[in-house]
C-alpha atoms as a PDB file:
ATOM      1  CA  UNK A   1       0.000   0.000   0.000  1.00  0.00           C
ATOM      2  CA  UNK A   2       1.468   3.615  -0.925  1.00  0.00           C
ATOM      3  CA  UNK A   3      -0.140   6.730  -1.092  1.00  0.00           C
ATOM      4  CA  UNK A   4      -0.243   9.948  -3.834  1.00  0.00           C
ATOM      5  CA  UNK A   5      -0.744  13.252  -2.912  1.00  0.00           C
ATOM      6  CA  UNK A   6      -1.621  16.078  -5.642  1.00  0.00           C
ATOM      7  CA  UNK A   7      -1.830  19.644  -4.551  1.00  0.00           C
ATOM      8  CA  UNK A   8      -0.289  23.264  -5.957  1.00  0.00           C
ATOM      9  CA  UNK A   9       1.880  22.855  -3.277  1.00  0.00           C
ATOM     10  CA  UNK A  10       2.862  22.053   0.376  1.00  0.00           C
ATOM     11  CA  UNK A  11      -0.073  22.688   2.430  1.00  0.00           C
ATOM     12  CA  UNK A  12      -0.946  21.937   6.011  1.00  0.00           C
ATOM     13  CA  UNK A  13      -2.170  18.917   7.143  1.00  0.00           C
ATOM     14  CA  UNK A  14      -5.724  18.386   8.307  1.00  0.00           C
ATOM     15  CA  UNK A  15      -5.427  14.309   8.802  1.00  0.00           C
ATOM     16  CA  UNK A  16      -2.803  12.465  10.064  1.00  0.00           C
ATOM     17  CA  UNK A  17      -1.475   8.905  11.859  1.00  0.00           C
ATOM     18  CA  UNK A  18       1.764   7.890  13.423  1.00  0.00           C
ATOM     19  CA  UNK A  19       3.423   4.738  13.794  1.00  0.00           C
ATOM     20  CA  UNK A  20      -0.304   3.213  13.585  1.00  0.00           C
ATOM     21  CA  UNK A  21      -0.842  -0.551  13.637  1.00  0.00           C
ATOM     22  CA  UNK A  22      -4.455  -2.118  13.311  1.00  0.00           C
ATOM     23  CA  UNK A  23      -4.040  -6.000  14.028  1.00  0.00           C
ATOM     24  CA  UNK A  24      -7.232  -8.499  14.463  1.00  0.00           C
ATOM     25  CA  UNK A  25      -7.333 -11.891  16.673  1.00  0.00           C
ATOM     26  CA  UNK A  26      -4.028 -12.559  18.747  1.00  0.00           C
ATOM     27  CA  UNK A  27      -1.307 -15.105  18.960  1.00  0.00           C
ATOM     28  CA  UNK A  28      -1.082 -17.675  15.656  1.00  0.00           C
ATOM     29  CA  UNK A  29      -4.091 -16.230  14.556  1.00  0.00           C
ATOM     30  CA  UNK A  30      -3.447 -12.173  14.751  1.00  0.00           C
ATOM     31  CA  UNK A  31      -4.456 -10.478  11.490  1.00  0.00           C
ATOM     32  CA  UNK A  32      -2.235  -7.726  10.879  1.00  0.00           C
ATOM     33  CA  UNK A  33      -3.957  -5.156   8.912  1.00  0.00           C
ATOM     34  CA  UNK A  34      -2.006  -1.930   9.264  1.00  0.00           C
ATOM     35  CA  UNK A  35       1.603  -2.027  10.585  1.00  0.00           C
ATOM     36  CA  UNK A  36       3.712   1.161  11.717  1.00  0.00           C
ATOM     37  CA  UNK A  37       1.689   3.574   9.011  1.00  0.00           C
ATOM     38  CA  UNK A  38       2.691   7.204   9.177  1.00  0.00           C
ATOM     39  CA  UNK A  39       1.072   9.818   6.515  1.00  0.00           C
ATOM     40  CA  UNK A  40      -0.350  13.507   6.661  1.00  0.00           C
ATOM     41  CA  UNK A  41      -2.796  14.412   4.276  1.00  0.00           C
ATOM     42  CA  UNK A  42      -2.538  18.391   3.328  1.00  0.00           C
ATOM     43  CA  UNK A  43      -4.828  21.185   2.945  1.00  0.00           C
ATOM     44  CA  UNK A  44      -6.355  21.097  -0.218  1.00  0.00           C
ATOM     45  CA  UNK A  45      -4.951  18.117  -1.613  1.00  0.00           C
ATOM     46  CA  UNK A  46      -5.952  15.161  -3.300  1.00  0.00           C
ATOM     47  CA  UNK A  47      -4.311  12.292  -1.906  1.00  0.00           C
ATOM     48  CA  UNK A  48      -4.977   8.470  -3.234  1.00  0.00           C
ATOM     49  CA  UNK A  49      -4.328   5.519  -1.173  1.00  0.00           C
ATOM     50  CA  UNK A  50      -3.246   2.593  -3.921  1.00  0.00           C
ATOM     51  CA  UNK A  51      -2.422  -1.168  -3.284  1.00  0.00           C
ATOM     52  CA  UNK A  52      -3.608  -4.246  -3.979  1.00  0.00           C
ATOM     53  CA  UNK A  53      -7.146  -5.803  -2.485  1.00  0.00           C
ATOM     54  CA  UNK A  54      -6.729  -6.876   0.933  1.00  0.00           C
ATOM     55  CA  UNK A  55      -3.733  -4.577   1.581  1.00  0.00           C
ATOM     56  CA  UNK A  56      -5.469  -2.091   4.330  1.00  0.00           C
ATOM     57  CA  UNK A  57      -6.494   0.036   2.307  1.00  0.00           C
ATOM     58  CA  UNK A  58     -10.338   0.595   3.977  1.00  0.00           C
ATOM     59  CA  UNK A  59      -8.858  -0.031   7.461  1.00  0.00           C
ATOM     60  CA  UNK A  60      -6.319   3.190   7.013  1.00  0.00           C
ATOM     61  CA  UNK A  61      -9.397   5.451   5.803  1.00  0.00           C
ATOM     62  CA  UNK A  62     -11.823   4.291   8.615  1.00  0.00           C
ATOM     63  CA  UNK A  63      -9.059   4.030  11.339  1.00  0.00           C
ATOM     64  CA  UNK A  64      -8.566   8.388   9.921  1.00  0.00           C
ATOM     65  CA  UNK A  65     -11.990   9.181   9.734  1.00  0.00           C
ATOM     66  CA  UNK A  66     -12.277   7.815  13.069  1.00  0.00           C
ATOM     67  CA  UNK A  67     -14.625   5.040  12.337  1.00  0.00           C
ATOM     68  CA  UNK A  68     -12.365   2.090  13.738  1.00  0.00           C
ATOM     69  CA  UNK A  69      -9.885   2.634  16.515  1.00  0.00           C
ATOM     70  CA  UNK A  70      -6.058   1.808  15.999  1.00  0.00           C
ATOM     71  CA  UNK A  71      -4.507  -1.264  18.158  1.00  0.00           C
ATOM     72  CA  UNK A  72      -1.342   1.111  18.653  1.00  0.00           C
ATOM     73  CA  UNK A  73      -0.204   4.746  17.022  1.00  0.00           C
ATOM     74  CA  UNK A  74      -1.919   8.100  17.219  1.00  0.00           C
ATOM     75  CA  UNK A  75      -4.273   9.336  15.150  1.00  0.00           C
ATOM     76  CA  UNK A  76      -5.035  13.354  14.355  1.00  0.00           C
ATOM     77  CA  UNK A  77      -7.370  15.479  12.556  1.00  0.00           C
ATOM     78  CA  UNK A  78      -6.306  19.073  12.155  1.00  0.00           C
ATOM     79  CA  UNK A  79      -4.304  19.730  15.950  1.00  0.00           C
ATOM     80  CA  UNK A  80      -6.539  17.352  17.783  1.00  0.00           C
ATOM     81  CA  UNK A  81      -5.571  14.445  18.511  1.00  0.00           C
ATOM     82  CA  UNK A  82      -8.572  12.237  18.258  1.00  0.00           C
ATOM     83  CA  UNK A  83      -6.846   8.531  19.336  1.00  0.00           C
ATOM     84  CA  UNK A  84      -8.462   7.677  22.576  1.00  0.00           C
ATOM     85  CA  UNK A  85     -11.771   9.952  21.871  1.00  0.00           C
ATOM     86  CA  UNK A  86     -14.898   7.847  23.259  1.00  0.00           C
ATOM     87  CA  UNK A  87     -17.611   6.867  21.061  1.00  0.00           C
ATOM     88  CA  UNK A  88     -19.760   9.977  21.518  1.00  0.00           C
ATOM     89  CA  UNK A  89     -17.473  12.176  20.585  1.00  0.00           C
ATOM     90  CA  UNK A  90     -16.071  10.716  17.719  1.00  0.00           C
ATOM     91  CA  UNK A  91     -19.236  10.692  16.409  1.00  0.00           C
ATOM     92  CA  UNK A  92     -19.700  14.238  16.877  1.00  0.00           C
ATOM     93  CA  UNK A  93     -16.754  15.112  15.575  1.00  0.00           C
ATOM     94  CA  UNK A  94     -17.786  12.804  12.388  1.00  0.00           C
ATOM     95  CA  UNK A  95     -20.676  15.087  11.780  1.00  0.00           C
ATOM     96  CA  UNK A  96     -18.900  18.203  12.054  1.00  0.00           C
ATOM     97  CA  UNK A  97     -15.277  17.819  10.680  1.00  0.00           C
ATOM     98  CA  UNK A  98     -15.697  14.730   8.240  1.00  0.00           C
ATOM     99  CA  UNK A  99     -17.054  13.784   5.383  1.00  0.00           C
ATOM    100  CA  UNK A 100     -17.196  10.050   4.030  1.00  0.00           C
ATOM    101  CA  UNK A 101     -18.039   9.084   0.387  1.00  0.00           C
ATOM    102  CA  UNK A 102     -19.000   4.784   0.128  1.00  0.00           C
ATOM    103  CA  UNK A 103     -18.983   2.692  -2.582  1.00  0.00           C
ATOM    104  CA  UNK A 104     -22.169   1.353  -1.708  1.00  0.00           C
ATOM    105  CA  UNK A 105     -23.478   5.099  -1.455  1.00  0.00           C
ATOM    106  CA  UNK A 106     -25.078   4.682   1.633  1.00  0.00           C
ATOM    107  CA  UNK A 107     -28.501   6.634   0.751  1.00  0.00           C
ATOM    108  CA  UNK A 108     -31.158   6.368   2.998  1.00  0.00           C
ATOM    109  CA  UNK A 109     -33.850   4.776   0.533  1.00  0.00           C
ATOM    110  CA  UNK A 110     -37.172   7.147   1.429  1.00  0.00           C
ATOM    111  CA  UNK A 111     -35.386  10.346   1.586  1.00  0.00           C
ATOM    112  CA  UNK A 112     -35.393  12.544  -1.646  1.00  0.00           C
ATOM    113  CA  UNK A 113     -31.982  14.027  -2.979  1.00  0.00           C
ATOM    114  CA  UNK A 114     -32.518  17.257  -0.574  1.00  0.00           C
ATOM    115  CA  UNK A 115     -33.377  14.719   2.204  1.00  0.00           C
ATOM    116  CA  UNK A 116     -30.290  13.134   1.559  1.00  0.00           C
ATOM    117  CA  UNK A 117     -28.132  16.127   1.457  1.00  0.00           C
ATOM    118  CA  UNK A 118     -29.746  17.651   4.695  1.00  0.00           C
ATOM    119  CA  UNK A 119     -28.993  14.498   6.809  1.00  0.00           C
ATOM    120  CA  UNK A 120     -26.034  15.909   8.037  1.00  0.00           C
ATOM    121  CA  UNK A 121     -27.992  18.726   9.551  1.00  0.00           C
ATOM    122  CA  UNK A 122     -30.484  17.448  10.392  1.00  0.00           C
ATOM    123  CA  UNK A 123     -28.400  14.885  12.559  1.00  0.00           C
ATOM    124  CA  UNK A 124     -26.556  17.539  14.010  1.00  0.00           C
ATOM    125  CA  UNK A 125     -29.584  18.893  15.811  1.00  0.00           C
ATOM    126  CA  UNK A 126     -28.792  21.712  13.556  1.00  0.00           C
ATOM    127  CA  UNK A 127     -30.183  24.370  11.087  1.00  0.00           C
ATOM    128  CA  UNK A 128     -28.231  25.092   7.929  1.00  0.00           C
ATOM    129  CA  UNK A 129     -27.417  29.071   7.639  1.00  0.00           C
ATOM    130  CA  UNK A 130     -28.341  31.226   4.540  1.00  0.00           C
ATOM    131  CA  UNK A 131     -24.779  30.680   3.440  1.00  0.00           C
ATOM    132  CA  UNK A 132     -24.490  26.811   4.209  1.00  0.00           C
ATOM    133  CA  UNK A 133     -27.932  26.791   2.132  1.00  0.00           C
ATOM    134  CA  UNK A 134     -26.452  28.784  -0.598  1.00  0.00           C
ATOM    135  CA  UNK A 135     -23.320  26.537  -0.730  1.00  0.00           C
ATOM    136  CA  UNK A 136     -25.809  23.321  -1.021  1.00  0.00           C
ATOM    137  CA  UNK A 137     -27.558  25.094  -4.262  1.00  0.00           C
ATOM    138  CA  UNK A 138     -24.081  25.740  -5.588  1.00  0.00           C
ATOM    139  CA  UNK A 139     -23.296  22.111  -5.205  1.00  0.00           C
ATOM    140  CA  UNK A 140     -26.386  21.067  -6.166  1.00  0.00           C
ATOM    141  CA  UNK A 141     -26.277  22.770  -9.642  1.00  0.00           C
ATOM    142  CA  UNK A 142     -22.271  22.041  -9.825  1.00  0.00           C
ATOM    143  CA  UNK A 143     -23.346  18.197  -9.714  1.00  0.00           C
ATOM    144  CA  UNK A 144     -26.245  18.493 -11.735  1.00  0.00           C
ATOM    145  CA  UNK A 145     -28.679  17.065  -9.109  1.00  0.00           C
ATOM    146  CA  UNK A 146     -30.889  20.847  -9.301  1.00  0.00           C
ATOM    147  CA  UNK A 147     -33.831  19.043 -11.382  1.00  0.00           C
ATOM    148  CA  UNK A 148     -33.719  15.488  -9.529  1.00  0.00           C
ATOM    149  CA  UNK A 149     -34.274  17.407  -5.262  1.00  0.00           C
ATOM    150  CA  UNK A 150     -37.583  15.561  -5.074  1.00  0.00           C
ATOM    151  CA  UNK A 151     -36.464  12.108  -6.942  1.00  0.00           C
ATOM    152  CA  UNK A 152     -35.952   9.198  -4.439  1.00  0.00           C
ATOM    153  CA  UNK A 153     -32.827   6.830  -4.739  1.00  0.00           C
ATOM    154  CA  UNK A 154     -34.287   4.048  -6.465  1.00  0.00           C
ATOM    155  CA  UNK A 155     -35.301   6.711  -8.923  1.00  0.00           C
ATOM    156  CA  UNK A 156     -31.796   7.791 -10.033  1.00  0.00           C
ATOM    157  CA  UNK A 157     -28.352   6.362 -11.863  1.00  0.00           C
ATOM    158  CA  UNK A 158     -26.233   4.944 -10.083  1.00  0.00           C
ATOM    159  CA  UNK A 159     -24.011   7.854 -11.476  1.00  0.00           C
ATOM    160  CA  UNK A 160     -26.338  10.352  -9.963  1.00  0.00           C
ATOM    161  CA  UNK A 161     -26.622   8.795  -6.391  1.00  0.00           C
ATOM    162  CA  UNK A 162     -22.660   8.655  -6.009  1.00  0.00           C
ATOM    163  CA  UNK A 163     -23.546  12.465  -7.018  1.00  0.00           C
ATOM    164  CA  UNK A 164     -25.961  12.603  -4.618  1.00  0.00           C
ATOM    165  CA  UNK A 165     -23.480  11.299  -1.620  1.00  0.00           C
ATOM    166  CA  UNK A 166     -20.932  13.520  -2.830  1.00  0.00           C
ATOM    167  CA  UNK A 167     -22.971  16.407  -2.345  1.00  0.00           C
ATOM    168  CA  UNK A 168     -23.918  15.198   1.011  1.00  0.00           C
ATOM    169  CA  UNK A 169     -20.410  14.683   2.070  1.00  0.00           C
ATOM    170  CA  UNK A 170     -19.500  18.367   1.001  1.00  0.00           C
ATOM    171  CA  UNK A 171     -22.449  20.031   2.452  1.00  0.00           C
ATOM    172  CA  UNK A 172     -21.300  20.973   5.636  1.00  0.00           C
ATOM    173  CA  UNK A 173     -17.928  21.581   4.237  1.00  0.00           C
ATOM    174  CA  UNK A 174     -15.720  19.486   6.620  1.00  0.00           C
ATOM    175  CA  UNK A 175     -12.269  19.781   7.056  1.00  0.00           C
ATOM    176  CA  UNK A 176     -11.522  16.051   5.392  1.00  0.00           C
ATOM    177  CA  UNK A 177     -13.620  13.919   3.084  1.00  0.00           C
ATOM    178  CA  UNK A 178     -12.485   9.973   2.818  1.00  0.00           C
ATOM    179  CA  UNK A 179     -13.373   8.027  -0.562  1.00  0.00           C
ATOM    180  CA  UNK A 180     -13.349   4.810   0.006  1.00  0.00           C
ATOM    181  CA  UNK A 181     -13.200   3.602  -3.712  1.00  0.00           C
ATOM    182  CA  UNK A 182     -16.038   5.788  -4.867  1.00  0.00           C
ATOM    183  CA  UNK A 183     -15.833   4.876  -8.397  1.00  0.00           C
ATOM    184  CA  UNK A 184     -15.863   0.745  -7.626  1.00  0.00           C
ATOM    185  CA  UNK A 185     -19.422   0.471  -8.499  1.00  0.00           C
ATOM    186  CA  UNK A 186     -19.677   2.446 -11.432  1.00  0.00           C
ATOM    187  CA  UNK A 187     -18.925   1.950 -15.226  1.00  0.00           C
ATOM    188  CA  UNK A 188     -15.858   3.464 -16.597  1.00  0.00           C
ATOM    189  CA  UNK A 189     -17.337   6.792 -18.029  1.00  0.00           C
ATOM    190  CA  UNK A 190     -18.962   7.653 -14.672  1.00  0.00           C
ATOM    191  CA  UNK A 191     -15.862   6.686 -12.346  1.00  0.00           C
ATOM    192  CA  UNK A 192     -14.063   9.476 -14.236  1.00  0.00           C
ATOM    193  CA  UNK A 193     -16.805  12.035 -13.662  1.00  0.00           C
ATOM    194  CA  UNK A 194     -17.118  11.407 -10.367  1.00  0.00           C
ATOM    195  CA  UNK A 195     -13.184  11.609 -10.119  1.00  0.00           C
ATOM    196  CA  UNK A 196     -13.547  14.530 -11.857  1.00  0.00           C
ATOM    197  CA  UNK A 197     -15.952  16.080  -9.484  1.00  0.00           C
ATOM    198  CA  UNK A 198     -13.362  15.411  -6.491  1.00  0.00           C
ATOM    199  CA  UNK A 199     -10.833  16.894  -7.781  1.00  0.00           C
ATOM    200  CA  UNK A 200     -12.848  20.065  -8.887  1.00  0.00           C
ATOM    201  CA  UNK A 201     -13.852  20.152  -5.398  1.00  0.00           C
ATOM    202  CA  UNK A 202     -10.233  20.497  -4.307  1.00  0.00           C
ATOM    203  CA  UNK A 203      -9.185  22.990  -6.780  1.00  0.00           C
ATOM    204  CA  UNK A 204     -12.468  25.211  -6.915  1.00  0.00           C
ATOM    205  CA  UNK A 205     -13.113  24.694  -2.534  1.00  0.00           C
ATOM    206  CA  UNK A 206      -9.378  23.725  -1.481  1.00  0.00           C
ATOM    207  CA  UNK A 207     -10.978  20.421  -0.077  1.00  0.00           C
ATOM    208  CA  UNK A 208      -8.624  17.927   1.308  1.00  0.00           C
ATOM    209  CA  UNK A 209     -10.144  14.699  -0.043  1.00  0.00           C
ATOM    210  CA  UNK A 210      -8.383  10.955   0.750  1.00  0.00           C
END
């Protein structure tokens, strides 16, 4: 496993591990899944974790995003150090500070694309501001998603609800969005506008995207 970063230059980090290790089972049967892994990912980059199936490549993303805990090594996003956070408020700090794009997509099947979109909000307790609504129209007409609010998952591409989690991942404009292979269940053309979309995201926004 190796990782890629692309960016206009050296930026701060917003993400980060040390010396992390992510092992499963013990003795003749430990798993080890992540061993000694140190990487920052920077401030408006676009950084691509690459290796072979089964390499640990998931476990990295979720152990950053703070959906797994590491077996040993620290783990950061921005200045906090978020390693031995309990379980309420790492999920807080999910819903603020992170966004997370699936393969699967991960749409909630009778919400609409606004629905969708407005989870994060509306999971947060919290109402969006003039400005975070006017962001969500920009993204919604950047991703093409402005005639298709009131259209229901099972109504859409599968093209147009990676779209749809994309824009829901953005909306709240956190400080880190993790991909975990966000293109695997699409055709060829699509993957590369969805790719497309990420990167715009970090050049036009100065998203940090994994």
């Amino acid at each position: 496993m190796n990782t890629q970063a692309a960016s206009t230059g050296q930026a701060e980090a917003v993400a980060g591990v040390a010396n992390l290790g992510k092992y499963y089972g013990s003795g003749a049967h430990r798993v080890v899944a992540l061993h000694d892994i140190s990487i920052g990912v920077g401030r408006g980059q676009f950084t691509a974790i690459m290796g072979p199936s089964g390499s640990g490549k998931s476990t990295l993303m979720h152990v950053m995003a703070g959906l797994d805990t590491p077996s040993e090594g620290r783990v950061w996003l921005g200045g906090d150090e978020i390693t031995n956070l309990g379980d309420t408020e790492l999920t807080k700090l999910r819903r603020r500070r992170i966004g997370f794009i699936f393969q699967s997509f991960n749409l909630v099947p009778t919400l609409d694309v606004r629905g969708n979109i407005m989870l994060p909000f509306q999971l947060d307790g919290k109402k969006p501001s003039l400005q975070e609504m006017a962001w969500i129209d920009t993204l919604l007409g950047q991703l093409g998603l402005a005639e298709r609010l009131n259209h229901r998952p099972h109504e859409l591409s599968g093209g147009q609800q990676q779209r749809v989690a994309i824009a829901r991942a953005l909306a709240t404009n956190p400080d880190v969005i993790f991909a975990d292979e966000p293109t695997g269940a699409l055709d060829s053309r699509t993957g590369r506008e969805v790719l497309k979309l990420l990167r715009s995201a970090v050049t036009n926004s100065g998203q940090s995207i994994v």
